[in-house]
C-alpha atoms as a PDB file:
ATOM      1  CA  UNK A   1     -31.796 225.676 225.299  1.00  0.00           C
ATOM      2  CA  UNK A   2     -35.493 226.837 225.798  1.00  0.00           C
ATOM      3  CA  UNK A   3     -35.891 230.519 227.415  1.00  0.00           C
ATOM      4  CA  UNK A   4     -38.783 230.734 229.362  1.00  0.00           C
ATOM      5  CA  UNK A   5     -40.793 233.968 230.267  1.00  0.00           C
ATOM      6  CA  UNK A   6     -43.501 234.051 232.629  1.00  0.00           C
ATOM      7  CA  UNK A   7     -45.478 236.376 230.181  1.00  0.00           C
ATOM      8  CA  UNK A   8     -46.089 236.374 226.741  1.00  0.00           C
ATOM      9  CA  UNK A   9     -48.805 238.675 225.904  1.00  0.00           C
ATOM     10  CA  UNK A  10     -49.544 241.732 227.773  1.00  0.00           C
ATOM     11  CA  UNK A  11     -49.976 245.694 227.714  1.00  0.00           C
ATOM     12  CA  UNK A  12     -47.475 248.292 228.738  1.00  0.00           C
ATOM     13  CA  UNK A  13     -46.308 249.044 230.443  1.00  0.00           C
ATOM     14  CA  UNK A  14     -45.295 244.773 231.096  1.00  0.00           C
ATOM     15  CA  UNK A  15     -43.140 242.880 233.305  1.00  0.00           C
ATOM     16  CA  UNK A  16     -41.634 239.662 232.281  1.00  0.00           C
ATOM     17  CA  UNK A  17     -39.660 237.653 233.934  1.00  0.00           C
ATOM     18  CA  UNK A  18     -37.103 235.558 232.435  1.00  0.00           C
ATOM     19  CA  UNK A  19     -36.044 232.215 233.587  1.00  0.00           C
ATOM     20  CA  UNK A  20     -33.321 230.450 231.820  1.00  0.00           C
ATOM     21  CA  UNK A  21     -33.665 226.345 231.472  1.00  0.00           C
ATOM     22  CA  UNK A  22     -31.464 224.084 233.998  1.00  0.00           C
ATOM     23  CA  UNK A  23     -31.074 226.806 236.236  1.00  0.00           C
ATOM     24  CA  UNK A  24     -29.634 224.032 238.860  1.00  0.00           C
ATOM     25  CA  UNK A  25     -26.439 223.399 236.600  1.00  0.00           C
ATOM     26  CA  UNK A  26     -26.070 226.744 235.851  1.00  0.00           C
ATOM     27  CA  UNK A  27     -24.772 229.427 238.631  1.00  0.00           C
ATOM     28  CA  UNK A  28     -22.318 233.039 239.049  1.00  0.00           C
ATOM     29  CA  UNK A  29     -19.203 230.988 237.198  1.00  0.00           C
ATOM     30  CA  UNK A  30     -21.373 231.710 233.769  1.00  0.00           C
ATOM     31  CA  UNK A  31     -21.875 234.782 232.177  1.00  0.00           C
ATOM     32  CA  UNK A  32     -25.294 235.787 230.860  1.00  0.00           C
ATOM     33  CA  UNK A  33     -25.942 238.175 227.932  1.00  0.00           C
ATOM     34  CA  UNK A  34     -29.567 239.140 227.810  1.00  0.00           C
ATOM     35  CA  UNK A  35     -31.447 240.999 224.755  1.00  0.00           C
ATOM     36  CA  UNK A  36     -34.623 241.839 225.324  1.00  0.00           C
ATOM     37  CA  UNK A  37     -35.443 243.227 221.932  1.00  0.00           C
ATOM     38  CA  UNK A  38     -36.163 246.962 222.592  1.00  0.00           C
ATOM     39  CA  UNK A  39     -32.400 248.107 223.087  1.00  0.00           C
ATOM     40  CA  UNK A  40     -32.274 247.005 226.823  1.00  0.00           C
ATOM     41  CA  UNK A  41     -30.436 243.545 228.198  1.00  0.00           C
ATOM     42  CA  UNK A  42     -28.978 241.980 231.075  1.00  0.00           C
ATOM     43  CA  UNK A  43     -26.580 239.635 232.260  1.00  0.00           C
ATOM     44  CA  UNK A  44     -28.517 238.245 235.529  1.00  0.00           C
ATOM     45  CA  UNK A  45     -29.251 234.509 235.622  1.00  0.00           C
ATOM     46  CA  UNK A  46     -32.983 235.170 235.767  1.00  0.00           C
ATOM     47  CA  UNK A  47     -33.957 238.582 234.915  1.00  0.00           C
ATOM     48  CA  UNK A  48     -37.047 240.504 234.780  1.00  0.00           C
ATOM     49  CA  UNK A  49     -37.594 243.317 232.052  1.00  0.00           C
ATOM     50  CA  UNK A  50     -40.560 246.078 231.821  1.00  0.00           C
ATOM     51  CA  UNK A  51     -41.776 246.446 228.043  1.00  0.00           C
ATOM     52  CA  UNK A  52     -42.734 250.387 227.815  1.00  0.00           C
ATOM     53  CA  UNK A  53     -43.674 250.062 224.358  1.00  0.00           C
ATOM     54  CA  UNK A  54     -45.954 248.161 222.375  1.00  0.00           C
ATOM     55  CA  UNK A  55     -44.750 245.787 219.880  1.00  0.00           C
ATOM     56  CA  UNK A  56     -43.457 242.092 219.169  1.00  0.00           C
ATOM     57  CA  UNK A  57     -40.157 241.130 220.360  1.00  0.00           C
ATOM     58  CA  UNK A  58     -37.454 238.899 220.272  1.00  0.00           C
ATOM     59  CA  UNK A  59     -35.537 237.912 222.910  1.00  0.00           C
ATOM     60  CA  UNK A  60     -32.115 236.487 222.550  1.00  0.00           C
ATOM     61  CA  UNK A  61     -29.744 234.748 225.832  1.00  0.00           C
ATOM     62  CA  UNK A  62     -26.235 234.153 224.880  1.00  0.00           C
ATOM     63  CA  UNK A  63     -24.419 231.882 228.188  1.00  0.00           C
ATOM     64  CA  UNK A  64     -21.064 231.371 228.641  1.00  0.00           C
ATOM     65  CA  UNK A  65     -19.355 229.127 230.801  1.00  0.00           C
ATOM     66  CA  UNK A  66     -16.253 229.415 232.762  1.00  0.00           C
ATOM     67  CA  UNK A  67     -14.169 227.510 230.324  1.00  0.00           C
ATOM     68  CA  UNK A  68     -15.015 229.133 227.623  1.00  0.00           C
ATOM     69  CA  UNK A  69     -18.010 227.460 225.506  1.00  0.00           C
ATOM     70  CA  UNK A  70     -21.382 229.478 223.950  1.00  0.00           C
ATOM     71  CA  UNK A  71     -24.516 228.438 223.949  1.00  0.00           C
ATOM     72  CA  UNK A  72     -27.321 230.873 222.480  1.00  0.00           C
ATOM     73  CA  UNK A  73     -30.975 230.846 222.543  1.00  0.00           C
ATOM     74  CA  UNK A  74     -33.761 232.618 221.094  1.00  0.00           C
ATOM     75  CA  UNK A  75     -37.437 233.415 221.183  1.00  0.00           C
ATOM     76  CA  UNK A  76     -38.334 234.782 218.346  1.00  0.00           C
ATOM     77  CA  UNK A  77     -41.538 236.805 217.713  1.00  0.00           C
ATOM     78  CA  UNK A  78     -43.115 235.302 221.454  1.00  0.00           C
ATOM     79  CA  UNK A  79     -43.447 238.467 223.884  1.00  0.00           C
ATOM     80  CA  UNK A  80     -46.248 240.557 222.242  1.00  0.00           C
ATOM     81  CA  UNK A  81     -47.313 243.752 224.313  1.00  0.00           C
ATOM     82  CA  UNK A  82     -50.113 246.068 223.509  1.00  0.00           C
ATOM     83  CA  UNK A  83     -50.806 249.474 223.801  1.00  0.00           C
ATOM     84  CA  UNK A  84     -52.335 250.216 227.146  1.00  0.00           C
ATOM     85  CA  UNK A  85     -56.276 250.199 227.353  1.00  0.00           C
ATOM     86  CA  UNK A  86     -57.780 253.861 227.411  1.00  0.00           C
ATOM     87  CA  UNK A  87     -60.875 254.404 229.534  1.00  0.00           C
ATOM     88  CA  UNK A  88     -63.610 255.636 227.250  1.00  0.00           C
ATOM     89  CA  UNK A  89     -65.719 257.116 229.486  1.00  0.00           C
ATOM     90  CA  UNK A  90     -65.580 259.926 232.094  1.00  0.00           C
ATOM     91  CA  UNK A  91     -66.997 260.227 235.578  1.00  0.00           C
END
């Protein structure tokens, strides 16, 4: 199971959304447990998360379906965020 974000490098702070694969099988009978890397999760389907700080991140999605069975996921080391640029200059 591939998680896919719709950014992977960016400054902060950064919005990512998050869109799990075969979102047409998968619907409100499965739990989602979302770690974004930086303390915060989710359990949406398809969440989107602001990165405050800078850093490299791992994101984990653990699914569970109504019966029962796990499947986990994991990106590791893919959403990078950067300090925010700092005008150097003044008007």
């Amino acid at each position: 199971m591939n998680i896919l974000p719709d950014v992977v490098v960016g400054c902060s702070p950064q919005l990512v959304r998050f869109e799990p694969p075969t979102t047409s099988v998968l619907n409100d009978a499965y739990s989602f447990d979302w770690d974004f890397g930086d303390g915060k999760g989710s359990d949406q389907l398809a969440p989107s998360h602001i990165y405050q700080t800078a850093g490299t991140y791992i994101v984990r999605l653990k699914v569970t379906s109504p019966t029962g069975c796990q499947l986990e996921a994991s990106l590791e080391d893919a959403i990078g965020i950067k300090p925010s640029p700092t005008a150097d200059f003044f008007l």
